[in-house]
Protein backbone atom coordinates (compact mmCIF):
# COMPACT_ATOMS: atom_id res chain seq x y z
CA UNK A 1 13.83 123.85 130.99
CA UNK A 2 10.52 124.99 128.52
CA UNK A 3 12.30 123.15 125.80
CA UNK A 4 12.08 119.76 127.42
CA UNK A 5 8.87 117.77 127.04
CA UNK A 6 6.72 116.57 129.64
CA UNK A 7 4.61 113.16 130.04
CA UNK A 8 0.91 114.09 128.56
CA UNK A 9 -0.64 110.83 129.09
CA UNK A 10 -1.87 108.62 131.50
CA UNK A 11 0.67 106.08 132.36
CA UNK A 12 -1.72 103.69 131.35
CA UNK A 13 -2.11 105.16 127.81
CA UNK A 14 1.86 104.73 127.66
CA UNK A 15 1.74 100.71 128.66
CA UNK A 16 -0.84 100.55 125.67
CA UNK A 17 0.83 101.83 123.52
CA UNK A 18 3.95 99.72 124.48
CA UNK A 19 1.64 96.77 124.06
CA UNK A 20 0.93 97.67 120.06
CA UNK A 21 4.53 98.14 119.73
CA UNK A 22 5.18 94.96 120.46
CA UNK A 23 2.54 93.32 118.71
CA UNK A 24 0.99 92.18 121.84
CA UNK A 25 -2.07 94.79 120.98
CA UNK A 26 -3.25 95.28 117.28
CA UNK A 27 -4.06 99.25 116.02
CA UNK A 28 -5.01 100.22 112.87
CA UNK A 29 -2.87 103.48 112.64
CA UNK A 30 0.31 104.28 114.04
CA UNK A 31 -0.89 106.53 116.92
CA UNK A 32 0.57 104.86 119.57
CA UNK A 33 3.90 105.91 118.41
CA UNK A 34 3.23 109.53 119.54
CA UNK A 35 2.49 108.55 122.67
CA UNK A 36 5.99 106.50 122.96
CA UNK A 37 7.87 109.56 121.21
CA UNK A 38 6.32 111.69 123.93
CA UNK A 39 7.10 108.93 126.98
CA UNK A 40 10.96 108.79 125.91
CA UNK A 41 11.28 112.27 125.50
CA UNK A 42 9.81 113.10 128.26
CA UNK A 43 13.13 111.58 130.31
CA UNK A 44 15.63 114.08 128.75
CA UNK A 45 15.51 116.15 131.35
CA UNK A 46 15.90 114.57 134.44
CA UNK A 47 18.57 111.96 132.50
CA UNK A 48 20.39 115.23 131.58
CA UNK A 49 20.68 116.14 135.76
CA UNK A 50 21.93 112.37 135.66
CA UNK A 51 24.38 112.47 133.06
CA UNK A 52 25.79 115.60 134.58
CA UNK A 53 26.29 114.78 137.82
CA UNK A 54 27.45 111.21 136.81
CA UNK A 55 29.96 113.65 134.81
CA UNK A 56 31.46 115.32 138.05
CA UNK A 57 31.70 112.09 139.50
CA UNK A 58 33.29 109.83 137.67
CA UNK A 59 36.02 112.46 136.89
CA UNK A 60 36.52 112.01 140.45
CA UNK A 61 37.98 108.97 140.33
CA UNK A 62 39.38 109.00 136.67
CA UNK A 63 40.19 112.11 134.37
CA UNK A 64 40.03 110.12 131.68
CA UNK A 65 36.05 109.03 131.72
CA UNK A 66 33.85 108.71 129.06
CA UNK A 67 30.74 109.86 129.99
CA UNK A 68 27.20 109.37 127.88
CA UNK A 69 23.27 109.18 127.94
CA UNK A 70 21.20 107.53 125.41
CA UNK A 71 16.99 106.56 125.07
CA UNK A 72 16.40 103.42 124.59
CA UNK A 73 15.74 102.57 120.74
CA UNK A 74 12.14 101.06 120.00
CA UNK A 75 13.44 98.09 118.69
CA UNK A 76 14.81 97.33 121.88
CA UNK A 77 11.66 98.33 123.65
CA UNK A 78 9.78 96.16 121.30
CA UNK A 79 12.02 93.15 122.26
CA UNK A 80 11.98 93.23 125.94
CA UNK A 81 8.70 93.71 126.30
CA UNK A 82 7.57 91.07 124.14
CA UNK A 83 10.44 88.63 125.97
CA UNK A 84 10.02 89.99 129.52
CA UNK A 85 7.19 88.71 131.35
CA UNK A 86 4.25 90.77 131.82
CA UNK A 87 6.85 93.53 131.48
CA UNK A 88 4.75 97.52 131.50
CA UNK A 89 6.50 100.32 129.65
CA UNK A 90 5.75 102.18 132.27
CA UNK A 91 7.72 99.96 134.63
CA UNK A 92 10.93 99.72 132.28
CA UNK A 93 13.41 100.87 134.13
CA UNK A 94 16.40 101.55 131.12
CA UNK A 95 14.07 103.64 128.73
CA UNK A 96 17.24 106.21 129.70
CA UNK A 97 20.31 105.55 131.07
CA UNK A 98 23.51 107.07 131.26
CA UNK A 99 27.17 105.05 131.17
CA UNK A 100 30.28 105.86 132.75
CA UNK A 101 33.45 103.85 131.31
CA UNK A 102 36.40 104.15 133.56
CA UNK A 103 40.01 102.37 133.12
CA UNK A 104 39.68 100.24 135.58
CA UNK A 105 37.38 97.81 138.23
CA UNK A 106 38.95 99.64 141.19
CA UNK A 107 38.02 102.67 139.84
CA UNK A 108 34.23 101.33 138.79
CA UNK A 109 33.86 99.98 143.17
CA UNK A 110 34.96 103.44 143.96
CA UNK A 111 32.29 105.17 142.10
CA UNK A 112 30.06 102.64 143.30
CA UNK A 113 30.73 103.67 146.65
CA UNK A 114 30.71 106.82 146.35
CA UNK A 115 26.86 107.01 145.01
CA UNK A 116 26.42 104.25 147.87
CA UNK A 117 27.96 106.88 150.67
CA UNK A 118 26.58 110.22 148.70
CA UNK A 119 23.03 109.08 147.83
CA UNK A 120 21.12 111.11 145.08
CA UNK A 121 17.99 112.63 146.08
CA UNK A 122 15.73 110.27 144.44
CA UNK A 123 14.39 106.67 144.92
CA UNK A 124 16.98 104.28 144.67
CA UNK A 125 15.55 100.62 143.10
CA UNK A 126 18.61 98.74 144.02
CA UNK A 127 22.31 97.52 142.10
CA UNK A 128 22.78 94.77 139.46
CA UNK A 129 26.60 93.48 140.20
CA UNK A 130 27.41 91.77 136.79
CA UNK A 131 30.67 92.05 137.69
CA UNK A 132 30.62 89.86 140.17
CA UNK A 133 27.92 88.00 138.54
CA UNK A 134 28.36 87.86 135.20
CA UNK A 135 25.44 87.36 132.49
CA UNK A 136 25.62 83.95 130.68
CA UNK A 137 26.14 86.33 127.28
CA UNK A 138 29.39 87.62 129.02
CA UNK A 139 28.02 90.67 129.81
CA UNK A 140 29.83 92.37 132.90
CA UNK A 141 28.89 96.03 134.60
CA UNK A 142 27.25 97.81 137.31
CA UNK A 143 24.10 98.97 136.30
CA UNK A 144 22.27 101.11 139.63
CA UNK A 145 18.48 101.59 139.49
CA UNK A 146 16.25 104.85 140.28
CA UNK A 147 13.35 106.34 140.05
CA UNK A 148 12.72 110.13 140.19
CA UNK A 149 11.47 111.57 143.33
CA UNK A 150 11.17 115.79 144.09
CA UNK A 151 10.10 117.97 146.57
CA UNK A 152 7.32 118.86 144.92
CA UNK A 153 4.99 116.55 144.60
CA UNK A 154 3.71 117.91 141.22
CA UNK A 155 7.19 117.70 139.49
CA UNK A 156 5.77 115.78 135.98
CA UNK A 157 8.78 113.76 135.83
CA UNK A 158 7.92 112.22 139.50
CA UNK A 159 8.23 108.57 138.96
CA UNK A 160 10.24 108.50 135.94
CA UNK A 161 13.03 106.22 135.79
CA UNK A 162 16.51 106.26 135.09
CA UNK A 163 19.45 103.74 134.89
CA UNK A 164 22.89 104.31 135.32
CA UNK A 165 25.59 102.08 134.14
CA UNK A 166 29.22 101.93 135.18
CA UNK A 167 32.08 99.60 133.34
CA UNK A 168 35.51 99.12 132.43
CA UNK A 169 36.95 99.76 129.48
CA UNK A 170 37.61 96.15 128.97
CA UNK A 171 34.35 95.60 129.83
CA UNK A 172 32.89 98.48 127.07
CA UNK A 173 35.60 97.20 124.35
CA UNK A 174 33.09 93.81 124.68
CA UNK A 175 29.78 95.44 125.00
CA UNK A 176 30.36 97.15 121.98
CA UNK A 177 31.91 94.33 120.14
CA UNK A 178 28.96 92.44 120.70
CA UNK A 179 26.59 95.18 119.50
CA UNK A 180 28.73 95.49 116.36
CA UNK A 181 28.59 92.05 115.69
CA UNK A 182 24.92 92.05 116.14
CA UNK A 183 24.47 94.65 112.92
CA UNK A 184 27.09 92.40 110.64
CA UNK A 185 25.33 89.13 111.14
CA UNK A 186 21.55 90.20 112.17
CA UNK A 187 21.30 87.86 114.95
CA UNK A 188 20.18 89.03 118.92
CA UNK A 189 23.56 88.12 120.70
CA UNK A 190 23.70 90.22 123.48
CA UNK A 191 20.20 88.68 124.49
CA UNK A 192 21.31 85.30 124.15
CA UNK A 193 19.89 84.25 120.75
CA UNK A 194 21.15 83.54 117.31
CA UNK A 195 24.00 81.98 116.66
CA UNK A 196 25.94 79.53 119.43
CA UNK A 197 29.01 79.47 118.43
CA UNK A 198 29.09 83.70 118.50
CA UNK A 199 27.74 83.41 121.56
CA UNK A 200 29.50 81.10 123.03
CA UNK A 201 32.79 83.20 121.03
CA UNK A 202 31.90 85.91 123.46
CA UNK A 203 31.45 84.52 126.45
CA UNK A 204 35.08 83.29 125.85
CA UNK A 205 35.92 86.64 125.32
CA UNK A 206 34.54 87.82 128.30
CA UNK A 207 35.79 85.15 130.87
CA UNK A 208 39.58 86.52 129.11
CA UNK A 209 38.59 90.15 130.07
CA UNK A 210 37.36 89.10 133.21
CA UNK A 211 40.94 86.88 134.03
CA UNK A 212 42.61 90.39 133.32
CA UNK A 213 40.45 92.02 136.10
CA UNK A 214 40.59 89.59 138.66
CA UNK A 215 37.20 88.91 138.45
CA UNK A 216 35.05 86.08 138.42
CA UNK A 217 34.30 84.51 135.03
CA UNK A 218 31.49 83.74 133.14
CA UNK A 219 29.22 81.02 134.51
CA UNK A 220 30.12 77.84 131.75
CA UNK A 221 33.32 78.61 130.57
CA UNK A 222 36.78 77.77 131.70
CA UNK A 223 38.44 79.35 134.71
CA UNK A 224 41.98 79.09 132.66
CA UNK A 225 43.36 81.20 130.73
CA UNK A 226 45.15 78.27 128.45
CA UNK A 227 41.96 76.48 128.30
CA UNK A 228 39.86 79.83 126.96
CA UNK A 229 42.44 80.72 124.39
CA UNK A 230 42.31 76.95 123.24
CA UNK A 231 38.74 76.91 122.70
CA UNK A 232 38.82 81.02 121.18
CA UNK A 233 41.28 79.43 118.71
CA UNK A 234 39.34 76.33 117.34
CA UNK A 235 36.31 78.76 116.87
CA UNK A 236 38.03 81.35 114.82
CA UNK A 237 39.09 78.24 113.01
CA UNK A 238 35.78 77.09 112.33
CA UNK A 239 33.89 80.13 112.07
CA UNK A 240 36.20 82.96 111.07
CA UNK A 241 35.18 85.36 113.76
CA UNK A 242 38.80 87.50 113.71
CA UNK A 243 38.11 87.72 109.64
CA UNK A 244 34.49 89.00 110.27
CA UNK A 245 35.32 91.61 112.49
CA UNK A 246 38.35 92.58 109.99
CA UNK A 247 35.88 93.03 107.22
CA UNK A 248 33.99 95.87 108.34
CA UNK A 249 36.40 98.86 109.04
CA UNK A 250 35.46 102.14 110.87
CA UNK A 251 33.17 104.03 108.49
CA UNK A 252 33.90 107.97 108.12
CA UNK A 253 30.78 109.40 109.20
CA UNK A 254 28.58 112.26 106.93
CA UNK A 255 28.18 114.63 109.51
CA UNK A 256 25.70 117.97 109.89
CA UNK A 257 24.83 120.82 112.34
CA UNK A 258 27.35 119.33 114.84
CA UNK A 259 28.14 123.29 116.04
CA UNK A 260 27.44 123.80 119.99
CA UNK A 261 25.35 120.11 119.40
CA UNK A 262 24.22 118.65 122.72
CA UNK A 263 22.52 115.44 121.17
CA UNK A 264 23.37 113.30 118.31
CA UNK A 265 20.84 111.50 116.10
CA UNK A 266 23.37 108.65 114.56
CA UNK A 267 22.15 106.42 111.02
CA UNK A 268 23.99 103.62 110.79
CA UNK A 269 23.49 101.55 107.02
CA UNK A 270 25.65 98.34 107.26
CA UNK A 271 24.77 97.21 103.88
CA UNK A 272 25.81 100.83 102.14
CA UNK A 273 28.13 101.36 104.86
CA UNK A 274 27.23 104.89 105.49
CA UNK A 275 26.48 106.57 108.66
CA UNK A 276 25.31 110.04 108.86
CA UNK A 277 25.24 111.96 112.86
CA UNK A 278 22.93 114.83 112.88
CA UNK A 279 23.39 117.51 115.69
CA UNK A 280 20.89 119.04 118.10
CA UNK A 281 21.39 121.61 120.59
CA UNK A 282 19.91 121.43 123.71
CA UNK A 283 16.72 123.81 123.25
CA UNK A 284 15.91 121.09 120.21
CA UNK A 285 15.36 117.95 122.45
CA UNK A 286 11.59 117.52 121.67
CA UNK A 287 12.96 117.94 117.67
CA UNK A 288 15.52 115.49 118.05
CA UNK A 289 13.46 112.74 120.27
CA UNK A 290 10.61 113.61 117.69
CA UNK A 291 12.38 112.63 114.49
CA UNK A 292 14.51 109.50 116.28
CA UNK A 293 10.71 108.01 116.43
CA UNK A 294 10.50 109.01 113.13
CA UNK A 295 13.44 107.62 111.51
CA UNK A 296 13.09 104.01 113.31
CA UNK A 297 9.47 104.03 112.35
CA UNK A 298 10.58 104.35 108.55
CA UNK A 299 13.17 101.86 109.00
CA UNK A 300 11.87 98.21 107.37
CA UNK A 301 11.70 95.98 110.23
CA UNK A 302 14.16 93.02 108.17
CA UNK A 303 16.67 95.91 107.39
CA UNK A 304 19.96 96.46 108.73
CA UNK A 305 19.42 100.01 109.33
CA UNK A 306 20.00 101.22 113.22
CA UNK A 307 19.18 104.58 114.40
CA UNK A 308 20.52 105.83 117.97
CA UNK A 309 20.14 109.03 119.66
CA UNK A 310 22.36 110.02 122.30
CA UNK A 311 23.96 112.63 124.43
CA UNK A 312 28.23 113.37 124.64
CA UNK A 313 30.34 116.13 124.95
CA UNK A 314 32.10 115.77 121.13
CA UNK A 315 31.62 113.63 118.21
CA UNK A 316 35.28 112.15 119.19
CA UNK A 317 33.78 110.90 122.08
CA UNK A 318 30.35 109.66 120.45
CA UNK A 319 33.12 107.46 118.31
CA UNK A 320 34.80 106.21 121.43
CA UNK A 321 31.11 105.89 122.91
CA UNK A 322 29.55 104.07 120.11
CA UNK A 323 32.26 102.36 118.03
CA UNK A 324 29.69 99.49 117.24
CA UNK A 325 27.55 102.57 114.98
CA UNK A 326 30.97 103.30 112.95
CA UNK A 327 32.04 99.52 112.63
CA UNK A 328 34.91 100.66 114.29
CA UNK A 329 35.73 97.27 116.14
CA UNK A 330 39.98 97.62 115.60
CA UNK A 331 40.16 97.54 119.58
CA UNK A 332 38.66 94.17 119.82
CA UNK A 333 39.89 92.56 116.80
CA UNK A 334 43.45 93.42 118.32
CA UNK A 335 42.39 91.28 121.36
CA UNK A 336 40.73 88.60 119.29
CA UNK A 337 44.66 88.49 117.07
CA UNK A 338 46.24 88.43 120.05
CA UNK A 339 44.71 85.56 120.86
CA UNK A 340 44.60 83.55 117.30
CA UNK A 341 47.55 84.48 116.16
CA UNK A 342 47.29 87.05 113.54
C-alpha cells in the first residue's frame, strides 16, 4: 500500500485550488495543479478496494462483466465546478468512480440489490436511478454514492469519496457514443450543450434503447417506437449523423509497457488520429496519476487532444471500456443503420 499516495493538504487548500482551475480564482503559477494531482491520486487506493470488490460482484450476476475505474479528467473537473453551483472539490463526489456494464437491466436491479442487502462498510450518500429517471441528454444508469469511512479514525483516506456506476450494455453502447461524438464535433453533449439537433439525435437514441429495456423513456421524446425512428430518420437526413459516425473508424492504438500493467494512461489525437496507451503497474500509481496531470496540463485548452487514465484487467477490455478514445463507434453506427436504412 506505500506506493499509493495520500492527501497532504488541507481540504481547504484542495477547494482552492479547484477554484483556480476553474478560473473562478486567478494564480500566477501553476501550483495549484500539484495540489489537484495529489487530491486525485490520493483516491487510487480505496477506488482500487472498490473496483475489486465491484469485480466479484458483478460476476455474480453476469460472467460476462466489464469491469473499470477511472479519475476524473481536469477538464471535467474544471466544467462542473464552474457549472455546478457553489460546487467544492472537496465535496465532488465522482473525482473516482468505478463502472460495471452488465447485459442486461435485470441483471443491473440485481446488483443493485445486492449492494442494497450486503452494504459496504463505508458511508453510503444515497442512489441516482437514471434508469427509471432518465437525464434530459438520454443518459440512463445507476450511479450509487459513498464516502469512505474506517475503523480507524486516522485512516487518511477517511472521507474520500467514491462513485460507482452500474449500466447496460445498451445503455454503455450510448454513453460512449455520446462521448465519441463529443471529440469529432467539439461540442459538450453529454452536458446538454452544443448542438440541438445532436442532442436532441441522442435523446432519440436513448428513448429506442430504453423501448428495448422496458424502461421508461426520455422525458420529451416520443413513447413510440414508429414515431422515434421517424424523427431519427429526418435528422440523419438533415444532419448526416450515421455518415459522421462512419467517418471516424477505430484507430489502432501505439501501445508501450503494457506487461503485468494495472493502469492505462490513454492519448487520444482526433485530428492526427493517433492514440498512444501507456502502461503502469500497480507500485507506479503516484507516476501514472503524476504525469496524467501532466499531459492534460500541456494539452491547449481549444485542442482536440483527450487524455484518460484508467484501471482494467487487459487492453481488450480498455477497448470495449473506452471505445469513444479509439473512435471505435461500429456498435452504434449499426444501431443508428438499422434505423436509417443503410
Amino acid at each position: 500500500m506505500s506506493y499509493y499516495a495520500k492527501p497532504n493538504y488541507p481540504r481547504a487548500k484542495v477547494n482552492e485550488a479547484g477554484r483556480k482551475l476553474a478560473g473562478l480564482e486567478s494564480d500566477d503559477g501553476k501550483n495549484y495543479l500539484m495540489i489537484i494531482d495529489n487530491w486525485r491520486a490520493a483516491h487510487a487506493h480505496p477506488l482500487n478496494a472498490f473496483y475489486m470488490t465491484l469485480k466479484r460482484r458483478a460476476t455474480k450476476f453476469a460472467r460476462t462483466a466489464l469491469v473499470v475505474q477511472r479519475i476524473k479528467r481536469l477538464e471535467s473537473i474544471a466544467f462542473k465546478l464552474i457549472h455546478s453551483n457553489k460546487m467544492k472539490l472537496t465535496q465532488m463526489q465522482d473525482i473516482a468512480g468505478c463502472r460495471a456494464v452488465l447485459p442486461s437491466v435485470d441483471n443491473v436491479r440485481k446488483l443493485q440489490r445486492y449492494y442494497q442487502t450486503e452494504p459496504l462498510a463505508h458511508t453510503y450518500n444515497g442512489c441516482k436511478d437514471y434508469i427509471d429517471e432518465p437525464k434530459e441528454t438520454g443518459y440512463r444508469g445507476i450511479h450509487l454514492k459513498y464516502s469512505i469511512a474506517s475503523v480507524n479514525a486516522e485512516w487518511p483516506y477517511n472521507g474520500l469519496k467514491i462513485e460507482i456506476q452500474l449500466r447496460t450494455l445498451l445503455q454503455h453502447k450510448w454513453a460512449t457514443a455520446v462521448e465519441a461524438a463529443e471529440t469529432f464535433t467539439g461540442q459538450a453533449l453529454k452536458s446538454n450543450q452544443g448542438s440541438q439537433d445532436w442532442r436532441r439525435f441522442f435523446s432519440l437514441m436513448s428513448s429506442v434503447f430504453a423501448i428495448r429495456e422496458n424502461s421508461p423513456t426520455v422525458p420529451g421524446t416520443p413513447n413510440n417506437i414508429a414515431e422515434l425512428h421517424a424523427e431519427i430518420r429526418r435528422l440523419d437526413k438533415e444532419h448526416h449523423m450515421a455518415a459522421t459516425f462512419s467517418g471516424y473508424r477505430a484507430i489502432f492504438p501505439q501501445v508501450e509497457k503494457l506487461k503485468d500493467a494495472k493502469y492505462f494512461l490513454v492519448r487520444l489525437d482526433p485530428i492526427n488520429r493517433l492514440v498512444r496507451v501507456k502502461g503502469f503497474k500497480q507500485r507506479e500509481s503516484q507516476e501514472a496519476n503524476r504525469l496524467y496531470t501532466e499531459a492534460e496540463n500541456e494539452i491547449d485548452k481549444k485542442s482536440a487532444v483527450r487524455v484518460v487514465l484508467v484501471s482494467v484487467s487487459s487492453i481488450a477490455s480498455l477497448r470495449r471500456a473506452y471505445p469513444n478514445y479509439f473512435l471505435d463507434t461500429d456498435a452504434f453506427l449499426s444501431e443508428v443503420n438499422s434505423i436509417v436504412g443503410n
